[in-house]
C-alpha atoms as a PDB file:
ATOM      1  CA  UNK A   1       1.921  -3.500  23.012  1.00  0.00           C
ATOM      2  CA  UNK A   2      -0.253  -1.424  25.540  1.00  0.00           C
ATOM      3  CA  UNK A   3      -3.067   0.504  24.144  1.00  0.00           C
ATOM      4  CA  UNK A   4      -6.391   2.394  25.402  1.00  0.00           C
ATOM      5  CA  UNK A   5      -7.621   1.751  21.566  1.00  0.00           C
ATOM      6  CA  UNK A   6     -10.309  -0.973  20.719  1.00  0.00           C
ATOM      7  CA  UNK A   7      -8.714  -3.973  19.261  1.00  0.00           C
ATOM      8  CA  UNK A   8     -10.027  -6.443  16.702  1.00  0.00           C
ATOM      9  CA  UNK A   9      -9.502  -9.886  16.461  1.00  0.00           C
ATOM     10  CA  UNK A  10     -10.005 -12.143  13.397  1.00  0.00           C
ATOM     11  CA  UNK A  11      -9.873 -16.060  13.539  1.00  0.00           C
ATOM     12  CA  UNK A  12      -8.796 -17.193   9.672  1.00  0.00           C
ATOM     13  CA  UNK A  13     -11.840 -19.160   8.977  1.00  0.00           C
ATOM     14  CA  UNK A  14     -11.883 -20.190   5.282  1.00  0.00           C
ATOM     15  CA  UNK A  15     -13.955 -16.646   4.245  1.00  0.00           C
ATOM     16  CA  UNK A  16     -10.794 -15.042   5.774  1.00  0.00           C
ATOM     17  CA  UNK A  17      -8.541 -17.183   4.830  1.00  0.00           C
ATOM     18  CA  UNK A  18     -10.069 -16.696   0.646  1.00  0.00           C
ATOM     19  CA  UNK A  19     -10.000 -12.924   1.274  1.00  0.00           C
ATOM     20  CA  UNK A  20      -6.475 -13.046   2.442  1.00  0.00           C
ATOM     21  CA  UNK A  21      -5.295 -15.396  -0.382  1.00  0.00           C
ATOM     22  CA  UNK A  22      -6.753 -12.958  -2.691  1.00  0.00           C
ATOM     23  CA  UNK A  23      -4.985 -10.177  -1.154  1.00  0.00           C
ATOM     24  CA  UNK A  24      -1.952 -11.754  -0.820  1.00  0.00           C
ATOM     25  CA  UNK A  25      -2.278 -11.667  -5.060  1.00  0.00           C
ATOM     26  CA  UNK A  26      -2.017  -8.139  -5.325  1.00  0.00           C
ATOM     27  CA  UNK A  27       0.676  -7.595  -1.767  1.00  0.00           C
ATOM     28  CA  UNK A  28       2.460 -10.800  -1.974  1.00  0.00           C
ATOM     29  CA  UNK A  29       4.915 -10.072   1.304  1.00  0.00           C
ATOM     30  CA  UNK A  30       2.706  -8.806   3.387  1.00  0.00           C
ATOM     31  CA  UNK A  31       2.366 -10.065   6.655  1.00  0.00           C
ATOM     32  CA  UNK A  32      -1.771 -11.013   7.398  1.00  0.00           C
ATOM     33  CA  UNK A  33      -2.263  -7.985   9.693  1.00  0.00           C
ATOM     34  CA  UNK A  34      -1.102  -5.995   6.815  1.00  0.00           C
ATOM     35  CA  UNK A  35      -3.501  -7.740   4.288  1.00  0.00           C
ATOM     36  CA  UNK A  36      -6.233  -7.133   6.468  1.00  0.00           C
ATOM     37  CA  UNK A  37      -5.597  -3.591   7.060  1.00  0.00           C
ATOM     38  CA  UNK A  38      -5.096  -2.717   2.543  1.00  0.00           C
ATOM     39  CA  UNK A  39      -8.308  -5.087   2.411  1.00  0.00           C
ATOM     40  CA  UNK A  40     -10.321  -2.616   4.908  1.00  0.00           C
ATOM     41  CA  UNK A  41      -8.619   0.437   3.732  1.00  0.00           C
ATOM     42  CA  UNK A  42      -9.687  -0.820  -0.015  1.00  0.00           C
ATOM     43  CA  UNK A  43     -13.518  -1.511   0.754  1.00  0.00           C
ATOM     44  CA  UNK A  44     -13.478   1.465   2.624  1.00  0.00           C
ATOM     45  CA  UNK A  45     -12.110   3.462  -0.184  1.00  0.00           C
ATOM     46  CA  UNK A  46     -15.073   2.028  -2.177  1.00  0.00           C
ATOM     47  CA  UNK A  47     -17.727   2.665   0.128  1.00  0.00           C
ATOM     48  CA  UNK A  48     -16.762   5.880  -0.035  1.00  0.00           C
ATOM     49  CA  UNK A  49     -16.734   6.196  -4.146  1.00  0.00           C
ATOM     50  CA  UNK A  50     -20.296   4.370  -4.260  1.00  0.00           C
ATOM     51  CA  UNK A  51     -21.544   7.101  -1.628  1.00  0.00           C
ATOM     52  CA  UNK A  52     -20.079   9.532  -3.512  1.00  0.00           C
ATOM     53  CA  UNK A  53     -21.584   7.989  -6.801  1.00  0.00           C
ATOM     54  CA  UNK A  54     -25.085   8.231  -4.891  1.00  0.00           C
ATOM     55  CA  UNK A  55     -24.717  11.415  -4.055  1.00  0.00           C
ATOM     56  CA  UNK A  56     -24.238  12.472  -7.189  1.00  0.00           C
ATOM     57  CA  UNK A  57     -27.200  10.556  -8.683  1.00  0.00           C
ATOM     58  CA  UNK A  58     -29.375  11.602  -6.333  1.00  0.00           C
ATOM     59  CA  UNK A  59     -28.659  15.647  -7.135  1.00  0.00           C
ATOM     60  CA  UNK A  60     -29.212  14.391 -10.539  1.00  0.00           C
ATOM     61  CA  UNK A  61     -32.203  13.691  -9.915  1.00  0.00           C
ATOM     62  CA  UNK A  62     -33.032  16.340  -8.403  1.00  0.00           C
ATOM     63  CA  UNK A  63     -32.234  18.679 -11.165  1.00  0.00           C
ATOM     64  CA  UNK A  64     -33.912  16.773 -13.856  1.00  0.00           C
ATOM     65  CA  UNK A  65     -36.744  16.824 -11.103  1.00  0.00           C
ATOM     66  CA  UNK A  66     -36.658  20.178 -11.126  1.00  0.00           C
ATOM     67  CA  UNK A  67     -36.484  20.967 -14.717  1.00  0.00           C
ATOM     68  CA  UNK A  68     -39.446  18.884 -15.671  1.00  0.00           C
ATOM     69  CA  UNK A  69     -41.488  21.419 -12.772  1.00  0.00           C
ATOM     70  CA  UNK A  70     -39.854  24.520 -14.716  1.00  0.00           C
ATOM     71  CA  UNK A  71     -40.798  23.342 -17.799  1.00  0.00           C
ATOM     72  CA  UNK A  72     -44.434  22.277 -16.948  1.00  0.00           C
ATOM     73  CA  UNK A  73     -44.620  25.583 -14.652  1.00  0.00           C
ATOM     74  CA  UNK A  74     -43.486  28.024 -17.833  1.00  0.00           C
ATOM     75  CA  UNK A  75     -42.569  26.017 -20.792  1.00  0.00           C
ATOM     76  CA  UNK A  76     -45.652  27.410 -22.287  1.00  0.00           C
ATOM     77  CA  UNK A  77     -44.852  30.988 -22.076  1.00  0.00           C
ATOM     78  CA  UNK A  78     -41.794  30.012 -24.506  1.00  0.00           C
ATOM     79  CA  UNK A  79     -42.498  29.526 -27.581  1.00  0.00           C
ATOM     80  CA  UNK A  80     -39.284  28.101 -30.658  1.00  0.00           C
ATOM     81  CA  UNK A  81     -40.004  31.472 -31.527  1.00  0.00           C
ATOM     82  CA  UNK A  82     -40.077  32.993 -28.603  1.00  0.00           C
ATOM     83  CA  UNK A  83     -36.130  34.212 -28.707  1.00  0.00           C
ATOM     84  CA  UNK A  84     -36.281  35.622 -32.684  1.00  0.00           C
ATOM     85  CA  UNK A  85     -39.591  37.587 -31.110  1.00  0.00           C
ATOM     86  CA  UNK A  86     -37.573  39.477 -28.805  1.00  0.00           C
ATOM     87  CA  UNK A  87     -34.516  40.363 -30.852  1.00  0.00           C
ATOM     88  CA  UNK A  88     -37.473  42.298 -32.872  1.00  0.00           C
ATOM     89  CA  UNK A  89     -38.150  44.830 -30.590  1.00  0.00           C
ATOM     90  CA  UNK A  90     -34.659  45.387 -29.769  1.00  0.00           C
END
């Protein structure tokens, strides 16, 4: 079929051939095309949720980062005591 999109090609050597054997598991009619396209569509969907994932981490990170500066920058000025001290002078 005529297209102006970039097409892919994909000679079944036995890597292929394992991955599409394995897909073929889980989407047992599926013609290879189609096999490719759920394997692709899978990895892709896990790239994603491992970005994600690190993304996450990393803000992590950066929060417990952050605390540790609070707390050396004023953890001091709080004392266990510090919140019974105020409800005093209310």
């Amino acid at each position: 079929m005529p297209t102006t999109l970039e097409r892919t090609t994909l000679t079944h050597t036995p890597q292929v051939q394992h991955l599409l054997d394995s897909a073929r598991s889980r989407w047992p009619d599926e013609r290879p095309a189609v096999l490719l396209m759920n394997l692709a569509q899978l990895g892709a969907s896990q790239i994603e949720a491992d970005d994600r994932d690190a993304a996450r981490r990393a803000r992590e990170a950066q929060l417990d980062a952050f605390a540790a500066q609070t707390r050396d920058a004023y953890g001091h000025a709080y004392t266990d005591s510090y919140l019974d001290e105020v409800r005093e002078g209310w």
